[in-house]
PDB file of N, CA and C in Angstrom:
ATOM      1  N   UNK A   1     104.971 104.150  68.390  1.00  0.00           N
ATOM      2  CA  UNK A   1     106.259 103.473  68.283  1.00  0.00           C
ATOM      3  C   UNK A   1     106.782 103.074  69.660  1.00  0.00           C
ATOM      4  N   UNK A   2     107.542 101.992  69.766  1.00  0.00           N
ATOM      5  CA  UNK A   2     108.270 101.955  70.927  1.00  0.00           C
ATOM      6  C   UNK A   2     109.579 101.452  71.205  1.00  0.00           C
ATOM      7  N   UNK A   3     110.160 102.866  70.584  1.00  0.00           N
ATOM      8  CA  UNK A   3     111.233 103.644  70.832  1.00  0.00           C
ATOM      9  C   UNK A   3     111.433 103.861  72.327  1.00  0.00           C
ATOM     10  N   UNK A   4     110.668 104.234  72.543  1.00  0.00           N
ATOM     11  CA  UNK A   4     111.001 104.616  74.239  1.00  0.00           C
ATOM     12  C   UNK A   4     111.524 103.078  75.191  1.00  0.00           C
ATOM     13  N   UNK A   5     111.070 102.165  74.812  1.00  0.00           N
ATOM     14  CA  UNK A   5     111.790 100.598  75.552  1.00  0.00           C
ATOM     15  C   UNK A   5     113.332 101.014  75.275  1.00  0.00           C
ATOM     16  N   UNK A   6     113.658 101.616  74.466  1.00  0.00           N
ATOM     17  CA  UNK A   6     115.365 101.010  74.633  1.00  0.00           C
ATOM     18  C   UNK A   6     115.836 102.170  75.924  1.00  0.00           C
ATOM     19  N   UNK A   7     115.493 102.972  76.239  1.00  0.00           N
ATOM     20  CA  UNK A   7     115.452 104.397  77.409  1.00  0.00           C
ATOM     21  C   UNK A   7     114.830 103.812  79.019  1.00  0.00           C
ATOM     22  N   UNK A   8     113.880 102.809  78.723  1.00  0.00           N
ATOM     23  CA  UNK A   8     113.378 102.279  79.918  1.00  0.00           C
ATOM     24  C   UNK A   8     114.046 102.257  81.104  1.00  0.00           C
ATOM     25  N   UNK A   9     114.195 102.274  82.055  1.00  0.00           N
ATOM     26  CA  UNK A   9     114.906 101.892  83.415  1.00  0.00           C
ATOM     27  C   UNK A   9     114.694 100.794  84.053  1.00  0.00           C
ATOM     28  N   UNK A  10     113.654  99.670  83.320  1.00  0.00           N
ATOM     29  CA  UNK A  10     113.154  98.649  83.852  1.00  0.00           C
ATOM     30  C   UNK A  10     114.168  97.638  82.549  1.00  0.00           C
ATOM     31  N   UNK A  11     115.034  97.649  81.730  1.00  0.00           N
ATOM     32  CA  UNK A  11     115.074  97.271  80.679  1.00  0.00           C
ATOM     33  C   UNK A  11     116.432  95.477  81.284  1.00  0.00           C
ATOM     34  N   UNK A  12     116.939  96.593  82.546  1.00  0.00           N
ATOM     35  CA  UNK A  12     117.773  95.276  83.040  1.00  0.00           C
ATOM     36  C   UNK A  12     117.152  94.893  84.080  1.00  0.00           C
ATOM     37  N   UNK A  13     115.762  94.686  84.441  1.00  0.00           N
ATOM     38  CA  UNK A  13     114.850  94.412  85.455  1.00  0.00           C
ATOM     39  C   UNK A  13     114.685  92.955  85.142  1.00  0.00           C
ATOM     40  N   UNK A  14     114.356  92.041  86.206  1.00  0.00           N
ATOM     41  CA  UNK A  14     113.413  91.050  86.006  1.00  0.00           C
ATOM     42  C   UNK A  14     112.617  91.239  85.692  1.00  0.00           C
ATOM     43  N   UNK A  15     111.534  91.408  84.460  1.00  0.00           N
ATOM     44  CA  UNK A  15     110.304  91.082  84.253  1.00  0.00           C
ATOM     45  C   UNK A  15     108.929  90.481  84.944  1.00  0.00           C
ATOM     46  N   UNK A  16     109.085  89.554  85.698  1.00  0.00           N
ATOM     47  CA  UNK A  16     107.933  89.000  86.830  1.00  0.00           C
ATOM     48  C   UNK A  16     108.611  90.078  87.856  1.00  0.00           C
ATOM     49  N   UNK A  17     108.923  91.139  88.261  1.00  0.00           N
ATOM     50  CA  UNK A  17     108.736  91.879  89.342  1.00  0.00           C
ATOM     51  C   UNK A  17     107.455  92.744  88.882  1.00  0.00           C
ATOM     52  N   UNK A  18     107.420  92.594  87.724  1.00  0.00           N
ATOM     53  CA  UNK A  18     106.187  94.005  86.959  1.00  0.00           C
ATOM     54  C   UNK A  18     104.755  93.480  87.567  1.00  0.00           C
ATOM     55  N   UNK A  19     104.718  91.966  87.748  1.00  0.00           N
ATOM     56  CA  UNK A  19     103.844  91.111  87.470  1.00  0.00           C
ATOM     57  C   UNK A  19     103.052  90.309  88.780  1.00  0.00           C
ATOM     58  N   UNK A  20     103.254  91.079  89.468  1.00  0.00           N
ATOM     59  CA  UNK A  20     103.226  90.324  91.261  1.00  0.00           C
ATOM     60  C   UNK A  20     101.941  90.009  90.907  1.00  0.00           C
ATOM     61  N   UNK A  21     101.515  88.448  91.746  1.00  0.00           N
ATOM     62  CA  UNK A  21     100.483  86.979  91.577  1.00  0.00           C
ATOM     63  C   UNK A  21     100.072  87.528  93.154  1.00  0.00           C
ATOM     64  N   UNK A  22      98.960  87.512  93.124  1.00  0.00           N
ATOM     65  CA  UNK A  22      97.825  87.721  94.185  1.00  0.00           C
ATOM     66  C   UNK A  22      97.681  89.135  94.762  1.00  0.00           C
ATOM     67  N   UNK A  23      96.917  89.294  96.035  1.00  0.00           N
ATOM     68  CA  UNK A  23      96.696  90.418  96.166  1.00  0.00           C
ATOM     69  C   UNK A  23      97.235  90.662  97.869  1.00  0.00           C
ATOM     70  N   UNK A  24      97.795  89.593  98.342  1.00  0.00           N
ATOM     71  CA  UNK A  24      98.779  89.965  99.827  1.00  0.00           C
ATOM     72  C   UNK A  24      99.528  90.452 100.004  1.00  0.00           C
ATOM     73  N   UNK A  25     100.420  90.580 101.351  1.00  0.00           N
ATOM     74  CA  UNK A  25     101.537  91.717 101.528  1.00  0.00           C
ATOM     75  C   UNK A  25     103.165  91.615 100.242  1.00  0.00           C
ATOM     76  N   UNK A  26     102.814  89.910  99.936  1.00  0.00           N
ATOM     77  CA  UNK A  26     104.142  90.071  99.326  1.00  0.00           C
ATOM     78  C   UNK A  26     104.041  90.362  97.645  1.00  0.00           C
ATOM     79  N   UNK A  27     102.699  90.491  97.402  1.00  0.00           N
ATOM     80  CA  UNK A  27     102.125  91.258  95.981  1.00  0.00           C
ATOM     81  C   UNK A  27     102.199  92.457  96.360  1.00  0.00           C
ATOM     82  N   UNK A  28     101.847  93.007  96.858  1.00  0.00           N
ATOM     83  CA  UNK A  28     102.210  94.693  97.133  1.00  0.00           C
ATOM     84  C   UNK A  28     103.430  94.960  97.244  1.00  0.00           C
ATOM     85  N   UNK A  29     104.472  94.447  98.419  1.00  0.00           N
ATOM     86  CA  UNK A  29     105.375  94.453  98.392  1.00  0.00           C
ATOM     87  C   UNK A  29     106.090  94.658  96.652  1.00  0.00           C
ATOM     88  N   UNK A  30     105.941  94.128  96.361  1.00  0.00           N
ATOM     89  CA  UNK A  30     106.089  93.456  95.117  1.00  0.00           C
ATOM     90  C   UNK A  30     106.321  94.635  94.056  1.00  0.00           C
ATOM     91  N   UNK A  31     104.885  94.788  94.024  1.00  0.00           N
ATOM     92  CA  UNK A  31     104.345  95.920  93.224  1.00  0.00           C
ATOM     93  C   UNK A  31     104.739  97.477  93.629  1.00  0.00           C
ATOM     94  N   UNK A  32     105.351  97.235  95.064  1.00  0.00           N
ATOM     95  CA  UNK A  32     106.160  98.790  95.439  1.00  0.00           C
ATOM     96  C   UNK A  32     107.261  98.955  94.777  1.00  0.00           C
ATOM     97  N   UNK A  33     108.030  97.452  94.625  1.00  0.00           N
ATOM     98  CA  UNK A  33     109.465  97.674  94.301  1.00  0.00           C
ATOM     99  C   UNK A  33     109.784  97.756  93.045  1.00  0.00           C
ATOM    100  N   UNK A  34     108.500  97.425  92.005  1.00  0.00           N
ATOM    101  CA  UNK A  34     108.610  97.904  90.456  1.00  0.00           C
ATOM    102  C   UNK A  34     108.138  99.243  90.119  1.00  0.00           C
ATOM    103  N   UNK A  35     107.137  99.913  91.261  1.00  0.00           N
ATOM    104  CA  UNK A  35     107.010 101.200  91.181  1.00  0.00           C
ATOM    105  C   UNK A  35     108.019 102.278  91.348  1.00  0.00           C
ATOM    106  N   UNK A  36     108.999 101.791  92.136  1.00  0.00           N
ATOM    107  CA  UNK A  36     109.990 102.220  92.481  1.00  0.00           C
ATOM    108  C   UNK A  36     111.010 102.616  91.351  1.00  0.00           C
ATOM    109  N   UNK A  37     111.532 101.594  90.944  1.00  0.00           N
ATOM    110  CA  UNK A  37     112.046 101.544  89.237  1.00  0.00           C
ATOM    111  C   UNK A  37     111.502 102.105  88.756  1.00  0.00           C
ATOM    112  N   UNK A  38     110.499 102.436  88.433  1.00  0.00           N
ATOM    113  CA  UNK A  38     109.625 103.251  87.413  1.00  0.00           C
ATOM    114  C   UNK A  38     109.553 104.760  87.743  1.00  0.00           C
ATOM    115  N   UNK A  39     109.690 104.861  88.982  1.00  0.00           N
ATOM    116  CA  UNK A  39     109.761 106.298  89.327  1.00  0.00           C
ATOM    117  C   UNK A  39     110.782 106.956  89.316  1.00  0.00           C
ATOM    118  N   UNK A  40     112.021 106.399  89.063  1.00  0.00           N
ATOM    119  CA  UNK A  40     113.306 106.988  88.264  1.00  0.00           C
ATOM    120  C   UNK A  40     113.423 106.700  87.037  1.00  0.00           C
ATOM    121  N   UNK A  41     112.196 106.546  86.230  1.00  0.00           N
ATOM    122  CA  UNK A  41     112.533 106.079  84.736  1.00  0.00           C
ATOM    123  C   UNK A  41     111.995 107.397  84.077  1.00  0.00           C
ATOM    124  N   UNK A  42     113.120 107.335  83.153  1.00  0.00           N
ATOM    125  CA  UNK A  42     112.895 108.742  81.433  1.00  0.00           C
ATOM    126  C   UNK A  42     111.769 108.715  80.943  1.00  0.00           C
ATOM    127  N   UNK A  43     111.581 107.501  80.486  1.00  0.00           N
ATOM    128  CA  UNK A  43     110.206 107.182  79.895  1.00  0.00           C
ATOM    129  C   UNK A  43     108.816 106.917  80.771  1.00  0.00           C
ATOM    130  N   UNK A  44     108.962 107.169  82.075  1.00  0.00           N
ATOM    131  CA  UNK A  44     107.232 106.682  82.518  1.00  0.00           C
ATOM    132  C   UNK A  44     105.645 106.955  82.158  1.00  0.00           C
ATOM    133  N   UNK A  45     106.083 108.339  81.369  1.00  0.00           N
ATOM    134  CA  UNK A  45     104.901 108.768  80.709  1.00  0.00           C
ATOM    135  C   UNK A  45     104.489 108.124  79.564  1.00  0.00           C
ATOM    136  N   UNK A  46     105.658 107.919  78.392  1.00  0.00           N
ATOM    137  CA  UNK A  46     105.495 107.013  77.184  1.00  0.00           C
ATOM    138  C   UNK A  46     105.083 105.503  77.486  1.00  0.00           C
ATOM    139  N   UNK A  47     105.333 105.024  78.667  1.00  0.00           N
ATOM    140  CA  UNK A  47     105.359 103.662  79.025  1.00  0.00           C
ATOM    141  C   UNK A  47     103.632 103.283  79.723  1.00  0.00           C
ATOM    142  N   UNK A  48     103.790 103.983  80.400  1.00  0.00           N
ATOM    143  CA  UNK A  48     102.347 104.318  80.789  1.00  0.00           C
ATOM    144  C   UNK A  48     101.015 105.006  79.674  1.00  0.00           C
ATOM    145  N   UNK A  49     101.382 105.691  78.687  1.00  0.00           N
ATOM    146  CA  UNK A  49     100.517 105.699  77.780  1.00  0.00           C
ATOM    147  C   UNK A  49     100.197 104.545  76.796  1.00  0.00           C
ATOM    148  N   UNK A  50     101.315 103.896  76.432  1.00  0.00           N
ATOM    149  CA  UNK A  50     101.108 102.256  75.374  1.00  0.00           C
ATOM    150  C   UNK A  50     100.799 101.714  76.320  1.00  0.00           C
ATOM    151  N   UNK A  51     100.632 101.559  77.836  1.00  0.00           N
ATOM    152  CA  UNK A  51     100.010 100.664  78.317  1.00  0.00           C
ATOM    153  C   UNK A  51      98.393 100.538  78.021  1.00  0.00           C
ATOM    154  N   UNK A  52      98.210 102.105  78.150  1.00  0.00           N
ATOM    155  CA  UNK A  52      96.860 102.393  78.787  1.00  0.00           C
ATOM    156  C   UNK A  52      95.791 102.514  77.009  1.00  0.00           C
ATOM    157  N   UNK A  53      96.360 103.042  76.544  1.00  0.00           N
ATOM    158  CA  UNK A  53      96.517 103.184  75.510  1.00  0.00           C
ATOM    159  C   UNK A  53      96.584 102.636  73.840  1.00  0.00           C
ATOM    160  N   UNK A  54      97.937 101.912  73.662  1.00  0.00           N
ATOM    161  CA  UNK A  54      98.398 101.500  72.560  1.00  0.00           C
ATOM    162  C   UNK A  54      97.963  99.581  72.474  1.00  0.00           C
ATOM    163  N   UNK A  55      98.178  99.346  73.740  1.00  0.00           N
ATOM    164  CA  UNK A  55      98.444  97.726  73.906  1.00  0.00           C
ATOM    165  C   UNK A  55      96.850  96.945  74.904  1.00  0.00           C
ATOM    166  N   UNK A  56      96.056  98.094  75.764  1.00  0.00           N
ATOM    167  CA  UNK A  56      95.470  97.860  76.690  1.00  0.00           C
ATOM    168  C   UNK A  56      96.275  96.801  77.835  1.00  0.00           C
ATOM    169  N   UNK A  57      97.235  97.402  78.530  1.00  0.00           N
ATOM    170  CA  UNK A  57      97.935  95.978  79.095  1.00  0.00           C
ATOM    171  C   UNK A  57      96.512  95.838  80.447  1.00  0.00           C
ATOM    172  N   UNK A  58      96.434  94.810  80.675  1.00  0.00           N
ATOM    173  CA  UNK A  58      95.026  94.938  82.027  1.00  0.00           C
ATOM    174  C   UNK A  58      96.195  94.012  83.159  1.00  0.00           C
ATOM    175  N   UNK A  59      97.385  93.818  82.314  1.00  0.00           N
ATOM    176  CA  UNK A  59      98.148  93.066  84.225  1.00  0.00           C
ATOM    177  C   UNK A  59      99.021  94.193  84.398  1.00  0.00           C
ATOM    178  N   UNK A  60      99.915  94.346  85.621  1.00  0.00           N
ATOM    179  CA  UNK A  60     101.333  94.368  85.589  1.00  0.00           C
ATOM    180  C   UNK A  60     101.361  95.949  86.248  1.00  0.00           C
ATOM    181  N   UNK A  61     102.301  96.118  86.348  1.00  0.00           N
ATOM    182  CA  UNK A  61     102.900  97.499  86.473  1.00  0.00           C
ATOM    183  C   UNK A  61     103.652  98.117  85.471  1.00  0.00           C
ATOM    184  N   UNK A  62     102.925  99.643  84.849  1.00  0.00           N
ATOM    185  CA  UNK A  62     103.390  99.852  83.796  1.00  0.00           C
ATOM    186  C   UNK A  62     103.564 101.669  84.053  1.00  0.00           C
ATOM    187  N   UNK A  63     104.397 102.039  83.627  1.00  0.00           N
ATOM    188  CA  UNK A  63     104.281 103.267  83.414  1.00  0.00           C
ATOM    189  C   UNK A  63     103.640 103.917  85.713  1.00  0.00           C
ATOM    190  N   UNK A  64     104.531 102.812  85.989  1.00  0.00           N
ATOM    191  CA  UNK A  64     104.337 103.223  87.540  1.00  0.00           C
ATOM    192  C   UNK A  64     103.182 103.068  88.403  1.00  0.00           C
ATOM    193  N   UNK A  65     102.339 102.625  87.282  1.00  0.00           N
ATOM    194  CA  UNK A  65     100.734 102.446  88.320  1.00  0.00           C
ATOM    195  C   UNK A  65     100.616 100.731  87.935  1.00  0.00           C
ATOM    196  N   UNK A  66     100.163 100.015  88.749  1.00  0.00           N
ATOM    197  CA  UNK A  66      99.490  98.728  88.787  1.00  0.00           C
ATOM    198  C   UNK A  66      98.054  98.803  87.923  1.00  0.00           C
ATOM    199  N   UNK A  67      97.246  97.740  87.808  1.00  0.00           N
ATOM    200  CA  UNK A  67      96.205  97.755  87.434  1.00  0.00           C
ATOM    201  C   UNK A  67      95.075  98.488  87.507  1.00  0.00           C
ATOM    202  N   UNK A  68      94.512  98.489  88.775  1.00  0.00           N
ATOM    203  CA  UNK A  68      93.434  99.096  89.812  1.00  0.00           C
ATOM    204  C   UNK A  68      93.990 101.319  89.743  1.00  0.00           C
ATOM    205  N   UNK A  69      95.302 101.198  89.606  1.00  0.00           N
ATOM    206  CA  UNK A  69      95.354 102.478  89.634  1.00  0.00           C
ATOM    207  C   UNK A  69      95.132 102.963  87.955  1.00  0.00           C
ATOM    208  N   UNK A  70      95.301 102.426  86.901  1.00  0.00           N
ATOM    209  CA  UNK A  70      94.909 102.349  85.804  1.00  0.00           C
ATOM    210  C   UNK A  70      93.782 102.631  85.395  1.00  0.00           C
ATOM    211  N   UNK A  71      93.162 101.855  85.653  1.00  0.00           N
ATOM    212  CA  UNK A  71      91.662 101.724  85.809  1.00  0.00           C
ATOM    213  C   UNK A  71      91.459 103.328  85.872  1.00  0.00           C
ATOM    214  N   UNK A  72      91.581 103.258  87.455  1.00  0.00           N
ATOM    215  CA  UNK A  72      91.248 104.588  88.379  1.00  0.00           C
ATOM    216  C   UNK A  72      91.364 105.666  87.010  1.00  0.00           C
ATOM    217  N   UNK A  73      92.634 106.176  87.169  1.00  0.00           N
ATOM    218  CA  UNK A  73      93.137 106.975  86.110  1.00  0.00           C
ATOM    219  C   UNK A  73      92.245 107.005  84.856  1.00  0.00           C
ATOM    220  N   UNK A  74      91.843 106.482  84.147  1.00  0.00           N
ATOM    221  CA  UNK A  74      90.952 106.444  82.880  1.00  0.00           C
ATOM    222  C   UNK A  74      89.716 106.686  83.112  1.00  0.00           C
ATOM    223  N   UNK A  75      89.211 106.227  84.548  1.00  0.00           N
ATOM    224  CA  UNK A  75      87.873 106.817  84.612  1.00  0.00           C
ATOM    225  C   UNK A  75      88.000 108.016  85.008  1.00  0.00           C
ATOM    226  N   UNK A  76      89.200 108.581  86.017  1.00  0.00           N
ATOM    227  CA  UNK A  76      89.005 110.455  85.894  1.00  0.00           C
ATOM    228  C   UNK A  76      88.956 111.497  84.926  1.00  0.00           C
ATOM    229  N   UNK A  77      90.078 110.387  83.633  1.00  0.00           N
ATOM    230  CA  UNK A  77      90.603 111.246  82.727  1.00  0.00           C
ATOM    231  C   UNK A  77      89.052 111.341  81.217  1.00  0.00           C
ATOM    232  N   UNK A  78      88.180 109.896  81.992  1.00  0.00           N
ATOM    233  CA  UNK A  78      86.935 110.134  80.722  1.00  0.00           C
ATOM    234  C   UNK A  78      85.971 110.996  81.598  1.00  0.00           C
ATOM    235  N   UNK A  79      86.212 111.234  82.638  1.00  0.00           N
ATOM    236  CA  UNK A  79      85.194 112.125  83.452  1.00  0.00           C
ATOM    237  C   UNK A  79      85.540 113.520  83.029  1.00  0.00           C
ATOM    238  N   UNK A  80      86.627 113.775  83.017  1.00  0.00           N
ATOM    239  CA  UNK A  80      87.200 115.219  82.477  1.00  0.00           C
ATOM    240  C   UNK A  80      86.952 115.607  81.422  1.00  0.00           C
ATOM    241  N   UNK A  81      86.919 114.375  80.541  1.00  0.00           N
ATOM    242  CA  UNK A  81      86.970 114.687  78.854  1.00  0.00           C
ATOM    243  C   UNK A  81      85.218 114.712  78.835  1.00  0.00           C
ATOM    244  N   UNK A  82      84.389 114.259  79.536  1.00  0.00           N
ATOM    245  CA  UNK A  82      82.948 114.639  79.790  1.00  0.00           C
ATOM    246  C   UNK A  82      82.780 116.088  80.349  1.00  0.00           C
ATOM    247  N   UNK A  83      83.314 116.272  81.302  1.00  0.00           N
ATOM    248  CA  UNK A  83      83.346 117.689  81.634  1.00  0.00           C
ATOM    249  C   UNK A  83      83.065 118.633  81.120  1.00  0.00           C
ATOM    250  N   UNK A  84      84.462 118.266  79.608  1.00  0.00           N
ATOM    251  CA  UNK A  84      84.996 119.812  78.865  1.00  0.00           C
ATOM    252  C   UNK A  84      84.280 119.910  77.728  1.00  0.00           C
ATOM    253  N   UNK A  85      83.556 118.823  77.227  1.00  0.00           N
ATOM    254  CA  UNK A  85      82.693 118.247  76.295  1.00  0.00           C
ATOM    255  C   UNK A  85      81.251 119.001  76.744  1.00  0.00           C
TER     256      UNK A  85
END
């Protein structure tokens, strides 16, 4: 469900801040200052799981991580689940 959007902290955000276009200082930049928002948000765990999760989002900043850290994250978390397996 997503229930958790109306709790968001990004909810009176611009939207293209989630979304920074290329990979230079002012995309990072970019991508710091929606991480930022996100790191005082209620929901970052719920937001970050339908990303990763529910919706596969592959752009944006979600749930506090960008793409590439996404990624990252899923391959530790299937390395673990290999582990315990």
């Amino acid at each position: 469900m997503d229930n958790w959007r109306a709790s968001a902290a990004c909810q009176n955000a611009d939207p293209d801040l989630f979304f920074p276009v290329g990979t230079g200082a002012p995309a990072l930049i970019q991508a710091e200052e929606a991480k930022e928002v996100c790191r005082g948000c209620p929901v970052r765990e719920a937001c970050l799981r339908w990303a990763m999760d529910d919706s596969r989002q592959l752009t944006g900043v979600w749930g506090g991580l960008n793409e590439d850290e996404r990624r990252a994250l899923k391959r530790r978390l299937r390395r673990r689940a290999s582990e315990v397996s």
